[in-house]
N, C-alpha and C. Protein backbone atom coordinates (compact mmCIF):
# COMPACT_ATOMS: atom_id res chain seq x y z
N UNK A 1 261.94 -45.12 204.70
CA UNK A 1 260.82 -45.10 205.62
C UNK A 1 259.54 -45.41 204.84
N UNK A 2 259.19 -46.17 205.62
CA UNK A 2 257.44 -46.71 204.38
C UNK A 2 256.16 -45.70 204.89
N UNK A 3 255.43 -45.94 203.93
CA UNK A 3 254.54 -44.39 203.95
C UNK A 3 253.47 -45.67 204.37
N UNK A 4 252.40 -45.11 205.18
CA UNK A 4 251.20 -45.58 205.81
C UNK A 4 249.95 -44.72 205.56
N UNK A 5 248.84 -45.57 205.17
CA UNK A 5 247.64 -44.36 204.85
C UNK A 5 246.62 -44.97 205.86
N UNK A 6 245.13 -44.21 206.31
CA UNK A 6 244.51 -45.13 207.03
C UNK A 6 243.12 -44.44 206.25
N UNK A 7 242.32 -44.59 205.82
CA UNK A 7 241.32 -43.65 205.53
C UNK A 7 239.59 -43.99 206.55
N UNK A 8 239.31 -42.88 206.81
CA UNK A 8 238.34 -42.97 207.79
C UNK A 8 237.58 -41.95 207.28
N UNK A 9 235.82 -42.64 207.27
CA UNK A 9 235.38 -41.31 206.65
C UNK A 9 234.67 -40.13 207.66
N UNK A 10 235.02 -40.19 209.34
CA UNK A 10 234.53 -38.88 209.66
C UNK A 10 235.61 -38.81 210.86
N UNK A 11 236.00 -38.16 211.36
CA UNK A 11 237.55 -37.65 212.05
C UNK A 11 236.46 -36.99 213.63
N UNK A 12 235.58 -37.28 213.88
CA UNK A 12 234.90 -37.54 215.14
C UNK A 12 235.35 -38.54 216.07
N UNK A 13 235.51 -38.27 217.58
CA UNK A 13 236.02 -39.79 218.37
C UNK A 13 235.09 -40.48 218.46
N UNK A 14 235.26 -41.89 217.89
CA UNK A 14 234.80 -42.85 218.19
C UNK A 14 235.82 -44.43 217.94
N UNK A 15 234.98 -45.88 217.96
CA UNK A 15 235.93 -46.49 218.14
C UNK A 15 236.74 -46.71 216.99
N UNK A 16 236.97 -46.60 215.43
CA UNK A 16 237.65 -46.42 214.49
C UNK A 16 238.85 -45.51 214.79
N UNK A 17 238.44 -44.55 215.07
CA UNK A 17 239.73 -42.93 214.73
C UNK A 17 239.98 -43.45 216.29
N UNK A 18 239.41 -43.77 217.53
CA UNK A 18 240.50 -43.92 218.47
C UNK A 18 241.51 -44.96 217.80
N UNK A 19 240.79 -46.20 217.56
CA UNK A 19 242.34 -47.01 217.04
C UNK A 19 242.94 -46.55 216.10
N UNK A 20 242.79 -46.16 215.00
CA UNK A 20 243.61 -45.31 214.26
C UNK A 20 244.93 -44.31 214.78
N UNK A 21 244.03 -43.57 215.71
CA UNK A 21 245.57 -42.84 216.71
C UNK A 21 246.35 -43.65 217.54
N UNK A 22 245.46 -44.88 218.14
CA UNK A 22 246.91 -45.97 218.97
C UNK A 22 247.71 -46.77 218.10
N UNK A 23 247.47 -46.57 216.90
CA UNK A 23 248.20 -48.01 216.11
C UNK A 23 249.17 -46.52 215.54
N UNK A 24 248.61 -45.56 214.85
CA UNK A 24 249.81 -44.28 214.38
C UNK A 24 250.44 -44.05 215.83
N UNK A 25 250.60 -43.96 217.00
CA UNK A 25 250.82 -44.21 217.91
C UNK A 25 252.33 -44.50 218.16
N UNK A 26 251.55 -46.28 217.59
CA UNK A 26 252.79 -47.11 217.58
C UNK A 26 253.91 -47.23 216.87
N UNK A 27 253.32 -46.88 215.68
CA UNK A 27 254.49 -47.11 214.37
C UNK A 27 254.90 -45.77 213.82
N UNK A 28 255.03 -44.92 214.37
CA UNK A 28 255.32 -42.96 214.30
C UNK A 28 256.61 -42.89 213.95
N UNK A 29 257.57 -43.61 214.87
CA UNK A 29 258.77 -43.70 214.43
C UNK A 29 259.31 -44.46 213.32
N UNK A 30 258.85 -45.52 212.88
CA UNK A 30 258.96 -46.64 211.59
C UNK A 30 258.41 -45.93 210.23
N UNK A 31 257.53 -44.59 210.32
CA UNK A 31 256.31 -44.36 208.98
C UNK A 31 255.88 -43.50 209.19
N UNK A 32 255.93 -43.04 207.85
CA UNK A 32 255.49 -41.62 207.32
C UNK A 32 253.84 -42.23 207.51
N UNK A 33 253.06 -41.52 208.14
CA UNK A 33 251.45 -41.66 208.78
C UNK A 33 251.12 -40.60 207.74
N UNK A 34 249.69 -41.21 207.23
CA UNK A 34 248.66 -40.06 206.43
C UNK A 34 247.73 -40.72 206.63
N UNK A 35 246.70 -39.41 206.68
CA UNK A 35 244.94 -40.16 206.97
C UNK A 35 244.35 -39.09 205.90
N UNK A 36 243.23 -39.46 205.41
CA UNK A 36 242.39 -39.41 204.53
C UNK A 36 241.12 -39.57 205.21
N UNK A 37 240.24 -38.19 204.78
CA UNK A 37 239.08 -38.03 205.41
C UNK A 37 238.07 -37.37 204.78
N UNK A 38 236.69 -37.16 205.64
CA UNK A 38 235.92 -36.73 204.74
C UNK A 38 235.79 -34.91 205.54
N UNK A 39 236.24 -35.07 206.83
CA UNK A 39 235.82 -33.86 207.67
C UNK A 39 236.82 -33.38 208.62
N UNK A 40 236.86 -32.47 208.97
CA UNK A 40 237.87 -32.50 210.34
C UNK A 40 237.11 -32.47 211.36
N UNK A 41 237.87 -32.74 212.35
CA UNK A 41 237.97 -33.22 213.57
C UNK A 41 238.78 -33.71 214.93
N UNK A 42 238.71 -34.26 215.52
CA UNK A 42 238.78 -34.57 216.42
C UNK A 42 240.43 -35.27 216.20
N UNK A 43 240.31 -36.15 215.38
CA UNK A 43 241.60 -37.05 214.28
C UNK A 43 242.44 -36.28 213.76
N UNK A 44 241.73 -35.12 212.87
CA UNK A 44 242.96 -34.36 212.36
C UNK A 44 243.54 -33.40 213.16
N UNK A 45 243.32 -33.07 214.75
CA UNK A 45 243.85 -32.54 215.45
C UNK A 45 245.08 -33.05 215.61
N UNK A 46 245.71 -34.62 215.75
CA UNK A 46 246.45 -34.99 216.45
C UNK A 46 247.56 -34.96 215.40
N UNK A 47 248.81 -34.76 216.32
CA UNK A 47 249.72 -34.34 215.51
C UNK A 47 250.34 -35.89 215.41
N UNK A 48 250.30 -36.61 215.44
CA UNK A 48 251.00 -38.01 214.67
C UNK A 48 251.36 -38.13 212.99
N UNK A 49 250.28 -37.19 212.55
CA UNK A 49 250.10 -37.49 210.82
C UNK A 49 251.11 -36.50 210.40
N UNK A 50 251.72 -37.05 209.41
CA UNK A 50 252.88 -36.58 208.77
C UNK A 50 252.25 -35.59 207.23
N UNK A 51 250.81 -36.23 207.36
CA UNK A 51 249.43 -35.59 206.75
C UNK A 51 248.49 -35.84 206.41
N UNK A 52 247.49 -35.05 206.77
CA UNK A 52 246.12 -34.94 206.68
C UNK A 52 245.47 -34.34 205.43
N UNK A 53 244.39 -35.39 204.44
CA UNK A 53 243.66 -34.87 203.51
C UNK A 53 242.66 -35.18 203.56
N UNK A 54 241.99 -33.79 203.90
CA UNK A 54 240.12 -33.81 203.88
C UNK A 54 239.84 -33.18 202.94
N UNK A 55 238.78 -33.72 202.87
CA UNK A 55 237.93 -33.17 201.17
C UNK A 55 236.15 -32.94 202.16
N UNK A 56 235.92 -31.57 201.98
CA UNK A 56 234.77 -30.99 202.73
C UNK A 56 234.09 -30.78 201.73
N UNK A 57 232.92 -30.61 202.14
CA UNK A 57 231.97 -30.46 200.80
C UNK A 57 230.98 -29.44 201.14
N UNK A 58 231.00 -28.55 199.92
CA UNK A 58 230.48 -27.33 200.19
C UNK A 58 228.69 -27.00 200.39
């Protein structure tokens, strides 16, 4: 199974992280999904990602 990364730097909806969740969406069954971020949100709610790494800053 091929591993997929998408990195986005704020996990708020807008039009980036919506396409981000229709394209992980699509290929969920084909790929291990990981997103890379700067915050949580809205993005790292959705359970598609096989995992989520945010780096918050203090």
């Amino acid at each position: 199974m091929k591993n997929v990364g998408f990195i986005v730097t704020k996990s708020e909806i807008g039009g980036a992280q919506t396409w981000v969740n229709e394209i992980s969406n699509l290929i969920k069954e084909e790929c291990n999904i990981f997103l890379i971020t700067s915050e949580e949100g809205w993005l790292t709610h959705k359970d598609v990602f096989a995992g989520v790494f945010c780096h918050t800053r203090y």
